[in-house]
Protein backbone atom coordinates (compact mmCIF):
# COMPACT_ATOMS: atom_id res chain seq x y z
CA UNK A 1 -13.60 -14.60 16.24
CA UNK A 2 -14.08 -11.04 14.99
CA UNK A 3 -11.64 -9.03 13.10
CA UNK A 4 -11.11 -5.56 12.26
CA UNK A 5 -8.74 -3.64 10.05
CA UNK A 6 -7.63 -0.40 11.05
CA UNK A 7 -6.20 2.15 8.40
CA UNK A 8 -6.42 5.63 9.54
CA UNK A 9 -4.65 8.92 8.05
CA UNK A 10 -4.65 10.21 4.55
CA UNK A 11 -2.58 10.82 1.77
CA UNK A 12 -2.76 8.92 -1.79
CA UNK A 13 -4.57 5.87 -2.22
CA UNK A 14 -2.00 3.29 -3.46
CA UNK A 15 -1.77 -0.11 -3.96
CA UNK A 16 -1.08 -0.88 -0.40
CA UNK A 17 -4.30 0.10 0.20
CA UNK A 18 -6.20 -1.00 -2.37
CA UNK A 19 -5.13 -4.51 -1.18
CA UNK A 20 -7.37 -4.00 2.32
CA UNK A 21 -9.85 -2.49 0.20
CA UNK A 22 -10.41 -5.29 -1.51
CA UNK A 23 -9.28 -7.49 0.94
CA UNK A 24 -12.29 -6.39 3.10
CA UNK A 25 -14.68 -6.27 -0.16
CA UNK A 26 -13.80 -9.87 -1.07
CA UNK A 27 -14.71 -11.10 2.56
CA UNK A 28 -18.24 -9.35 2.74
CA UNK A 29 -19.46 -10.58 -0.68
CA UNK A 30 -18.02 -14.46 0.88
CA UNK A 31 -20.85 -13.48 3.80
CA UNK A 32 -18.11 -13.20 6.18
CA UNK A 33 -19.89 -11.05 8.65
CA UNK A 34 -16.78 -11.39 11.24
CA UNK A 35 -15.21 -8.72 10.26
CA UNK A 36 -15.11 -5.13 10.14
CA UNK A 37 -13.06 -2.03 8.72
CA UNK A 38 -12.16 0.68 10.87
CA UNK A 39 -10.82 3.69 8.75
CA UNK A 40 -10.52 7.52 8.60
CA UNK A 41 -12.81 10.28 6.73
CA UNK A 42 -10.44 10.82 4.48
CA UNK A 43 -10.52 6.82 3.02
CA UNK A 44 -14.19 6.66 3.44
CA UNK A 45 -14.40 9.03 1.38
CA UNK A 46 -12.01 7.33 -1.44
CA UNK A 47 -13.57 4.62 -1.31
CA UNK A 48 -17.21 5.51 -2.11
CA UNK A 49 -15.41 7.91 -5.17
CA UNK A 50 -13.18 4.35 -6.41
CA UNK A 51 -16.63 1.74 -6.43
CA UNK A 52 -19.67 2.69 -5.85
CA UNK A 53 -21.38 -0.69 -5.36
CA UNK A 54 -18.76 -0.92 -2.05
CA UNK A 55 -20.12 -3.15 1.15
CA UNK A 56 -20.21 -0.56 3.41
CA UNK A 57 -22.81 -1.54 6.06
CA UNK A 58 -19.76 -2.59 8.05
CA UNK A 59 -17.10 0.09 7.69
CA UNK A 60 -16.94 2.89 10.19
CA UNK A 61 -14.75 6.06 10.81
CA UNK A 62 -12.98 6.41 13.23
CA UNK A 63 -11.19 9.91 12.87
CA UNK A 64 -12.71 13.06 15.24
CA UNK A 65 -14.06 14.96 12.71
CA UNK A 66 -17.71 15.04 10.99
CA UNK A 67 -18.78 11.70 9.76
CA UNK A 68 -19.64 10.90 6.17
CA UNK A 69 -23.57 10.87 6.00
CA UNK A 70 -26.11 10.77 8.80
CA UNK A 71 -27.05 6.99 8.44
CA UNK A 72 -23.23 6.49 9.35
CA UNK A 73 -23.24 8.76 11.91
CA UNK A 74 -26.10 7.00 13.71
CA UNK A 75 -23.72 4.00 13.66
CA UNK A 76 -20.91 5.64 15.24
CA UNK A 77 -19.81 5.36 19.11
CA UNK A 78 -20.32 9.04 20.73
CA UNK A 79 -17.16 9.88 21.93
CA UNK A 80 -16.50 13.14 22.53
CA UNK A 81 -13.03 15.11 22.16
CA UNK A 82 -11.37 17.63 23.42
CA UNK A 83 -9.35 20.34 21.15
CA UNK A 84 -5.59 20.12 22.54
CA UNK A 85 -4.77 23.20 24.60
CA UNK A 86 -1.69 24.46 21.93
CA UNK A 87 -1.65 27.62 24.10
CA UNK A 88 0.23 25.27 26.65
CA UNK A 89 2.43 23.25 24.52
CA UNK A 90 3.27 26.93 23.31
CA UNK A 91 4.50 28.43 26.11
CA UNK A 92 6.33 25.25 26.88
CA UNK A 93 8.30 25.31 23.65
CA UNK A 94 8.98 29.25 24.47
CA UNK A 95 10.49 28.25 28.11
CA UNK A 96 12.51 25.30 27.49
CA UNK A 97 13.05 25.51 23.38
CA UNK A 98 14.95 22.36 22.90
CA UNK A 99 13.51 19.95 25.62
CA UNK A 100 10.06 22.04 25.09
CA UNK A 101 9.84 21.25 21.87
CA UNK A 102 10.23 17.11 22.05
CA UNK A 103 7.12 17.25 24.90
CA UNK A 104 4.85 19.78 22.06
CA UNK A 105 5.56 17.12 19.25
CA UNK A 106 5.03 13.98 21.73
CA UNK A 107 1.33 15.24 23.10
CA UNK A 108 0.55 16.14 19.92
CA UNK A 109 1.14 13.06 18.39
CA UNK A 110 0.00 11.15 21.68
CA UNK A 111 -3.46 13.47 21.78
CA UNK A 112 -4.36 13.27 18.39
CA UNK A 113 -3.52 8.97 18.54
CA UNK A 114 -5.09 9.00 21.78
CA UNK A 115 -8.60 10.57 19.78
CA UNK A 116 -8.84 7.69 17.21
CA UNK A 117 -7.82 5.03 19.93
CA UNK A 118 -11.39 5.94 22.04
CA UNK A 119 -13.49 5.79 18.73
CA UNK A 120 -11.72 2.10 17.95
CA UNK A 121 -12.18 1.19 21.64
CA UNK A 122 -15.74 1.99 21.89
CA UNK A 123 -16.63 -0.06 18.66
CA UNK A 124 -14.34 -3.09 20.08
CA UNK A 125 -16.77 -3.21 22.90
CA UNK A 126 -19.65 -2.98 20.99
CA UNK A 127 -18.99 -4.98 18.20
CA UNK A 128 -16.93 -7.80 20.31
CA UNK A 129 -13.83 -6.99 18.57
CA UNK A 130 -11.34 -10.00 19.01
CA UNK A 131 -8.32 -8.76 16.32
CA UNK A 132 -6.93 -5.18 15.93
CA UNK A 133 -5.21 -5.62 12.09
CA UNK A 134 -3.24 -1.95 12.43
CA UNK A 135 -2.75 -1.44 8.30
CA UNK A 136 0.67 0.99 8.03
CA UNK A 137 -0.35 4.02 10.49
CA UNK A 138 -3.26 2.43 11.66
CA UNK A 139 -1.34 0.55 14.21
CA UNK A 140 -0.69 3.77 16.26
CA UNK A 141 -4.03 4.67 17.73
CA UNK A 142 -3.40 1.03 19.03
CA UNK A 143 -0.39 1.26 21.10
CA UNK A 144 -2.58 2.41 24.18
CA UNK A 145 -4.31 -1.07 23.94
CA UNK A 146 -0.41 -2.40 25.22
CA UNK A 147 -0.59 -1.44 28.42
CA UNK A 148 -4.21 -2.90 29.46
CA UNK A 149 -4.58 -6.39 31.12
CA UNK A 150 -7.61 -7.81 28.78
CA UNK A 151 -7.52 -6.11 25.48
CA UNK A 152 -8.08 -7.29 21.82
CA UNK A 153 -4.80 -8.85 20.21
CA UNK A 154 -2.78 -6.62 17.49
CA UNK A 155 -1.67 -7.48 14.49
CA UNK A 156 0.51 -4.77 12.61
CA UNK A 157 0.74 -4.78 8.84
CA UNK A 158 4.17 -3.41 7.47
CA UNK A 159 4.40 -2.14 4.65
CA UNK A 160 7.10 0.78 5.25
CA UNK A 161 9.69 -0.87 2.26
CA UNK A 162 11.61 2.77 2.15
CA UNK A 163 11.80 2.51 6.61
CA UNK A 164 10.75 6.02 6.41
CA UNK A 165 8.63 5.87 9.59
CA UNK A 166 10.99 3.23 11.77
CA UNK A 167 14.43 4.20 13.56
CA UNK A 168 17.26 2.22 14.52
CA UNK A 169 17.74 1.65 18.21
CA UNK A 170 20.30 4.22 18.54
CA UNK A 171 17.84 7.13 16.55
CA UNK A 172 14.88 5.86 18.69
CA UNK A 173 14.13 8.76 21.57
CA UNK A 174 10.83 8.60 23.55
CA UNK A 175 9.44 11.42 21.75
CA UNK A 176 9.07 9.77 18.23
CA UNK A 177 7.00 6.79 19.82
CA UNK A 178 3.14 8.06 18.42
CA UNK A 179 5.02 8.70 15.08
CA UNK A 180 7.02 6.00 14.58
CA UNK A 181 6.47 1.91 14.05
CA UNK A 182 9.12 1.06 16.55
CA UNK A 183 6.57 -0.06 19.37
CA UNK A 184 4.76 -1.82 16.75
CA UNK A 185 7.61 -3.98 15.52
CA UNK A 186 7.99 -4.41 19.33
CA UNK A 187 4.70 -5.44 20.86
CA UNK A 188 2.47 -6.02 18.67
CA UNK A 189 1.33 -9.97 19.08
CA UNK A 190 2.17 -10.70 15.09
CA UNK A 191 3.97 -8.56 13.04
CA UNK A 192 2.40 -9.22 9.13
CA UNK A 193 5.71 -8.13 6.95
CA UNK A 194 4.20 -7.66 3.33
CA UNK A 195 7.42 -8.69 2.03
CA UNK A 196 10.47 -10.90 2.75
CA UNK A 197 12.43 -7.77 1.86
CA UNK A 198 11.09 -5.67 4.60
CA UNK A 199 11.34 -8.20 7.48
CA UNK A 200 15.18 -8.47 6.22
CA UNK A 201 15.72 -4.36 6.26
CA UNK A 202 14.10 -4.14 9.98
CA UNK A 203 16.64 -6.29 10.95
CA UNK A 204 19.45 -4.37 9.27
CA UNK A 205 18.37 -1.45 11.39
CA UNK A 206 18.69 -3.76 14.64
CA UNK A 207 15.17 -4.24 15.47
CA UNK A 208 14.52 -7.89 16.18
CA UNK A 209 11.39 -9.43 15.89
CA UNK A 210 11.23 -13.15 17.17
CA UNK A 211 10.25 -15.76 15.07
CA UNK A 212 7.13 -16.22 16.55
CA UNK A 213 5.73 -12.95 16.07
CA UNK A 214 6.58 -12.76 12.77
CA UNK A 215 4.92 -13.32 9.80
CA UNK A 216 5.40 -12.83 5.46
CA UNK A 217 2.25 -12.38 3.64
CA UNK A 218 2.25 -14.66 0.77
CA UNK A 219 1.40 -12.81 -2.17
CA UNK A 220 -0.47 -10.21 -3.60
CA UNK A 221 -3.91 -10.25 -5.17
CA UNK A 222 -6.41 -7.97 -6.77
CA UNK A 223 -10.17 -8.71 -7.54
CA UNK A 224 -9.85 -9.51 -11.32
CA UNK A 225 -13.58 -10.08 -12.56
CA UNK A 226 -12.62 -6.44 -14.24
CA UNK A 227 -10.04 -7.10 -15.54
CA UNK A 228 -10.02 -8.55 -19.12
CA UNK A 229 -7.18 -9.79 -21.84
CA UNK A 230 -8.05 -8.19 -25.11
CA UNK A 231 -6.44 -7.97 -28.33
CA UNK A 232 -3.03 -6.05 -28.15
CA UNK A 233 -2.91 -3.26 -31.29
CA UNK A 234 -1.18 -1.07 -31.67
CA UNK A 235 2.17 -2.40 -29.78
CA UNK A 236 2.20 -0.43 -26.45
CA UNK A 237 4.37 0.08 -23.26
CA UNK A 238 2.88 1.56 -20.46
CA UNK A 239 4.62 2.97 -17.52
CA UNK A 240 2.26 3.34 -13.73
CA UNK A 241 3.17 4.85 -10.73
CA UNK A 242 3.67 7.93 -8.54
CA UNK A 243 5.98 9.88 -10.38
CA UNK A 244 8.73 10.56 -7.73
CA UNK A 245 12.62 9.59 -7.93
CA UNK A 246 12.45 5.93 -5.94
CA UNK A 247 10.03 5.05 -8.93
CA UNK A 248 12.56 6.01 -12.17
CA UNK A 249 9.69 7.50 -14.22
CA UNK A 250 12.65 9.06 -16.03
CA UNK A 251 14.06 6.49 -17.16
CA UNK A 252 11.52 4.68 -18.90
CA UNK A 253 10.55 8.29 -20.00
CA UNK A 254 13.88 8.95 -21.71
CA UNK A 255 13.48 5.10 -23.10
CA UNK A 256 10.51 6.06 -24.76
CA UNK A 257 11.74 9.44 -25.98
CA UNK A 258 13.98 7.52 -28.01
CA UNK A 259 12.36 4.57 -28.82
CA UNK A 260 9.25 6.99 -29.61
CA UNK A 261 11.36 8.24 -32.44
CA UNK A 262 12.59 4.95 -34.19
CA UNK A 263 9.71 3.78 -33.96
CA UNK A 264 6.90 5.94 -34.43
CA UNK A 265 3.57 2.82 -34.69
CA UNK A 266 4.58 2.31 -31.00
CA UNK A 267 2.50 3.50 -28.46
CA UNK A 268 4.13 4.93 -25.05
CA UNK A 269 2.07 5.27 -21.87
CA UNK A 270 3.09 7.00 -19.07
CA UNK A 271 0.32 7.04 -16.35
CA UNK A 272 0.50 8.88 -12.88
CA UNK A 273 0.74 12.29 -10.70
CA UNK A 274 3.43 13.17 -8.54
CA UNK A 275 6.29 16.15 -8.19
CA UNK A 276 8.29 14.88 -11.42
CA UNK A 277 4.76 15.15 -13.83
CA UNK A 278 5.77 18.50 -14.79
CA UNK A 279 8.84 18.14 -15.48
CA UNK A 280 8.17 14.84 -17.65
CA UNK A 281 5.21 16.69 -19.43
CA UNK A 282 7.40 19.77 -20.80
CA UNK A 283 10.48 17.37 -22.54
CA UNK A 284 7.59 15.81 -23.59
CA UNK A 285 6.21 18.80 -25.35
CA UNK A 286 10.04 19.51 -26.87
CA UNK A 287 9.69 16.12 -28.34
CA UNK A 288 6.38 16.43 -29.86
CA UNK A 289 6.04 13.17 -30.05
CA UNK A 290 2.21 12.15 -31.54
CA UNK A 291 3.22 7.84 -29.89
CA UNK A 292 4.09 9.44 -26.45
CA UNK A 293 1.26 10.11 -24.01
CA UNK A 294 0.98 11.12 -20.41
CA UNK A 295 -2.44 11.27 -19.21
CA UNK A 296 -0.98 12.08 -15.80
CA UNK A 297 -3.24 10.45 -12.66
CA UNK A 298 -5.35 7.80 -14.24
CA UNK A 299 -8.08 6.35 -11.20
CA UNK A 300 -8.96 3.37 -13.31
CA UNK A 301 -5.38 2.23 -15.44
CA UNK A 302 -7.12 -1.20 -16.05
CA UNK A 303 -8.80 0.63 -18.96
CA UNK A 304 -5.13 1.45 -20.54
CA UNK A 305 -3.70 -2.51 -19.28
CA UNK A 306 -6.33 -4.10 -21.71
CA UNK A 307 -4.78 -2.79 -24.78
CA UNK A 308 -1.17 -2.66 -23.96
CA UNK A 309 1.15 -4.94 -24.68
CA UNK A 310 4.11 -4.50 -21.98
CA UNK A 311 4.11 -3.25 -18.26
CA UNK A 312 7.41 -1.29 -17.53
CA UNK A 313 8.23 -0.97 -13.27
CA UNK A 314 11.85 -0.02 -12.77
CA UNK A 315 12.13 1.11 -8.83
CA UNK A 316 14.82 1.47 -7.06
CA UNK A 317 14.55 -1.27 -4.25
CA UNK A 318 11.74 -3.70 -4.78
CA UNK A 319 9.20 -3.66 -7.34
CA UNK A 320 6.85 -6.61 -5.36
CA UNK A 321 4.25 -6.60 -4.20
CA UNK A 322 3.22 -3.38 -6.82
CA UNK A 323 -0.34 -3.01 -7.54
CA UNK A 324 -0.38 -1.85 -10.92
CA UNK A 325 2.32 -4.79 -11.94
CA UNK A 326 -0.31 -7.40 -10.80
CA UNK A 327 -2.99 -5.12 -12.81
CA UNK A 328 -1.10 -5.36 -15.55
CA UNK A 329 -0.54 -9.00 -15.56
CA UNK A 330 -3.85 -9.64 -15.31
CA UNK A 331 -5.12 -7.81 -18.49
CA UNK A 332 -2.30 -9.74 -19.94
CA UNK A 333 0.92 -7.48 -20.13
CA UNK A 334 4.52 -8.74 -19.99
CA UNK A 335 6.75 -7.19 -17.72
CA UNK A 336 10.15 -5.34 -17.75
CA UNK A 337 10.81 -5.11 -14.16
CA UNK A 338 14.35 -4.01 -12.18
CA UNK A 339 16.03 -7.10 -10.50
CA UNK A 340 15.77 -5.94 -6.88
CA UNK A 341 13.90 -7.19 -3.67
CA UNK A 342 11.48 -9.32 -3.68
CA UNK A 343 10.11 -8.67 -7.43
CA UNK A 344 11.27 -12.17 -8.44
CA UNK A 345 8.53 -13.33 -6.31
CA UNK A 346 5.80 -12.77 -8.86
CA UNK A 347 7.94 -11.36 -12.37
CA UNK A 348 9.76 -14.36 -13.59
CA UNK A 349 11.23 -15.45 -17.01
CA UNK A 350 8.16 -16.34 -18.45
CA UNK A 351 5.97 -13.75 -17.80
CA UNK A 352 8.65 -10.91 -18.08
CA UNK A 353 12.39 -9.71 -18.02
CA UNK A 354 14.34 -9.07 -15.02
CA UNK A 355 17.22 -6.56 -15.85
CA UNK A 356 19.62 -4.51 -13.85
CA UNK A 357 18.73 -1.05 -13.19
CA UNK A 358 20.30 1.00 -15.70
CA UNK A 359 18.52 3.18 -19.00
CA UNK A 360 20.53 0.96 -21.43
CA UNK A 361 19.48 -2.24 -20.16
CA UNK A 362 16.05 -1.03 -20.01
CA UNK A 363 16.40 0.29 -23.73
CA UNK A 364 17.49 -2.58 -24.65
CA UNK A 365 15.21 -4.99 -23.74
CA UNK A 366 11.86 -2.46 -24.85
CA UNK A 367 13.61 -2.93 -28.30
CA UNK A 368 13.88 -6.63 -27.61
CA UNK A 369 9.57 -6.60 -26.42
CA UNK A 370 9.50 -4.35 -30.56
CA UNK A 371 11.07 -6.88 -32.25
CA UNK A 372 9.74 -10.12 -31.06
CA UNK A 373 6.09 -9.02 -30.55
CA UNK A 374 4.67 -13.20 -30.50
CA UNK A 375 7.16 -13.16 -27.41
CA UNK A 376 5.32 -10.58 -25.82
CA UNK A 377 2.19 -12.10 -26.24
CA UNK A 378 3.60 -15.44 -24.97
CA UNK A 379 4.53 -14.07 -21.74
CA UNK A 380 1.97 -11.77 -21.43
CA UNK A 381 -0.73 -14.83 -21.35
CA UNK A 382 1.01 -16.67 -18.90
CA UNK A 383 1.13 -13.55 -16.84
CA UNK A 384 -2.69 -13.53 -16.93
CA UNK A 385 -2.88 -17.18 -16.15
CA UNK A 386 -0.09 -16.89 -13.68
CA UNK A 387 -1.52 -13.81 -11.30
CA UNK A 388 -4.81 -15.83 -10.97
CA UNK A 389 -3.41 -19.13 -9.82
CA UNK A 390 -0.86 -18.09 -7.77
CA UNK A 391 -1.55 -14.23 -6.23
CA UNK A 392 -5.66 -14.63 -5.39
CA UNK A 393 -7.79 -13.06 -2.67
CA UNK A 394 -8.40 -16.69 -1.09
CA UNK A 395 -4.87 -16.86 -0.28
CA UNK A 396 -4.73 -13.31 1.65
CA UNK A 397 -8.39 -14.05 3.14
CA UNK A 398 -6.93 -17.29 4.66
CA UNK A 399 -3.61 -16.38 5.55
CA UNK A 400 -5.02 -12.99 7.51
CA UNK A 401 -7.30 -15.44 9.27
CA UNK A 402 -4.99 -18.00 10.19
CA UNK A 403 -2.22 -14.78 11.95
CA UNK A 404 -5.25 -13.36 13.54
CA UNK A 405 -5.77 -16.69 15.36
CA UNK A 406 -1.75 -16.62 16.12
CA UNK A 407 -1.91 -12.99 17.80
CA UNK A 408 -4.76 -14.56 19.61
CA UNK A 409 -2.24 -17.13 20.99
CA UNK A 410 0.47 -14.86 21.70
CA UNK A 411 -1.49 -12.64 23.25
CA UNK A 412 -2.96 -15.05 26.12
CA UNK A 413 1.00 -16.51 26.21
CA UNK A 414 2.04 -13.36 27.08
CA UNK A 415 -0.12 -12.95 30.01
């Protein structure tokens, strides 16, 4: 059986994708030569920048614009493409304004999906393609595979835990359908939920998927022969993420600002880009604080996880499965983690400290992590031990093997 992943689009590279980048790097250097990535220029790209010792004698774009180097090209399917004719969809939007403009933003979607879906289906036919694994928007390009007789079966991968791209029933119209995970959810042969908490919140918007087409991943995992557990001095907290609201990079910011000041042989990290950096970076400079730091995007935080002490991830609705917590654990960090979602499924009370989501509680307990520093080493060693027992690559290589053989199934029940 041959399998392919399929993550198309842009944007930043997070942990969600990390995951099927090592996902697919753990099952090439296995020898697994079943499988196959299908991806855009755009990740290609990322991925040569993030390692360059990556597999990639089996990853091909799939996007319509210029391919990454000539020895790649010479791999790809020749598809050609036409450029959409926008003087059309123009005048349509002009003539009927409302209506118009629902049929411009439905064939553009539909065209440019349409584009990627010919690339995929050309390397399904030559590469005997049995599994279509559609990773977040890479399930799109796929829909047109739903309404052929003999076609590969689809898995779709969600990992949407803010809903942003699926509507209720009653916001669903037929325009939104090349923009939206709502066909997904409802024909694709397995749907992979990434956690328990975002199977639960599809349901609260009245989308039902059946039992058997559903499916929980079982944990997380990262590829830890880099990452190391080194001596922890001086004390350190260090804070990871895109720095947007959901995250609360303010609060542990405004934590530290205080905590910066009592104690000034504390270290405080705060790593990551995003629309609050600025902000964060000038009350920094008010402070003038020597122990506060904010590097701002850091593409390799390991380096910063092997000499802190204590992971801080405070979101607003689930902090699992988060790629720098597991990071973290690994180089051997405690962590102070919200109480929300699904993070209880890999931050417990021995490698970490659940607390409510407020700034005191979250004061409270960095003070605690100060004052009982052989705690914090405790903890953070089990957290090492912990992510490589329980959240490992084998795990997610077996379990994505085992649902592609299920969407096989369903698919041929279907019939």
């Amino acid at each position: 059986m041959t399998m392919a992943f399929v993550l198309t689009g842009g944007g930043s590279v997070g942990g969600a994708q990390k995951r099927f980048f090592n996902l697919f790097k753990y099952l090439q250097k296995a020898g697994d030569s079943s499988c196959c990535f299908l991806t855009s220029r755009y990740y290609y790209k990322k991925i040569r920048e993030m390692d360059q010792n990556y597999p990639l004698e089996r990853v091909y774009v799939v996007d319509e614009y210029d391919l990454p180097s000539e020895r790649q090209a010479m791999k790809q399917p020749d598809v050609g493409h036409k450029t959409p004719n926008n003087t059309f969809f123009s005048g349509v939007k002009k003539i009927i304004p409302s209506y118009g403009l629902k049929m411009y933003r439905y064939f553009k979607s539909r065209i440019y999906q349409y584009r990627i879906y010919k690339r995929i289906h050309a390397l399904v036919c030559r590469e005997k393609i049995d599994v279509l694994v559609g990773i977040y928007s890479g399930v799109i390009p796929l829909y047109f595979y739903f309404r052929k007789k003999k076609r590969p079966a689809i898995v779709f991968v969600d990992m949407d835990s803010w809903f942003t791209e699926v509507l209720s029933s009653e916001e669903y119209r037929w325009d939104q359908k090349y923009s939206s995970f709502n066909e997904a959810l409802k024909r694709a042969d397995v749907v992979d939920f990434l956690s328990p908490y975002i199977r639960e919140g599809i349901s609260k918007k009245g989308i039902d998927v059946p039992h058997e087409r559903a499916s929980i991943t079982p944990c997380s995992f990262s590829l830890y022969e880099k990452f190391t557990v080194k001596e922890k001095k001086p004390f350190s907290f260090v804070f990871a993420a895109r720095l947007e609201p959901m995250k609360n990079p303010l609060m542990y910011f405004n934590c530290s600002l205080l905590l910066a000041r009592q104690y000034p042989e504390v270290r405080f990290y705060l790593l990551g880009d995003g629309p609050l950096l600025e902000t964060i970076r000038k009350k920094a400079g008010e402070g003038n604080l020597h122990n506060l730091i904010i590097p701002g995007f850091v593409p390799d935080p390991e380096k910063y996880f092997v000499f802190t002490s204590v992971f801080v991830s405070v979101q607003e609705t689930n902090n699992y499965p988060s790629q720098s917590v597991l990071e973290a654990m690994a180089c051997g960090n405690m962590i102070i983690a919200s109480d929300v979602g699904d993070t209880r499924m890999f931050v417990n009370e021995e490698n970490g400290i659940l607390i409510p989501l407020s700034m005191e509680h979250l004061k409270n307990a960095m003070e605690w992590c100060i004052t009982h520093p052989s705690e914090v080493h405790k903890k953070g060693h089990h957290a090492a031990s912990y992510v490589r027992t329980f959240h490992t690559a084998e795990r997610v290589a077996a379990y994505y093997k085992e649902i592609a053989e299920k969407a096989c199934r369903n698919k041929d029940n279907n019939r």
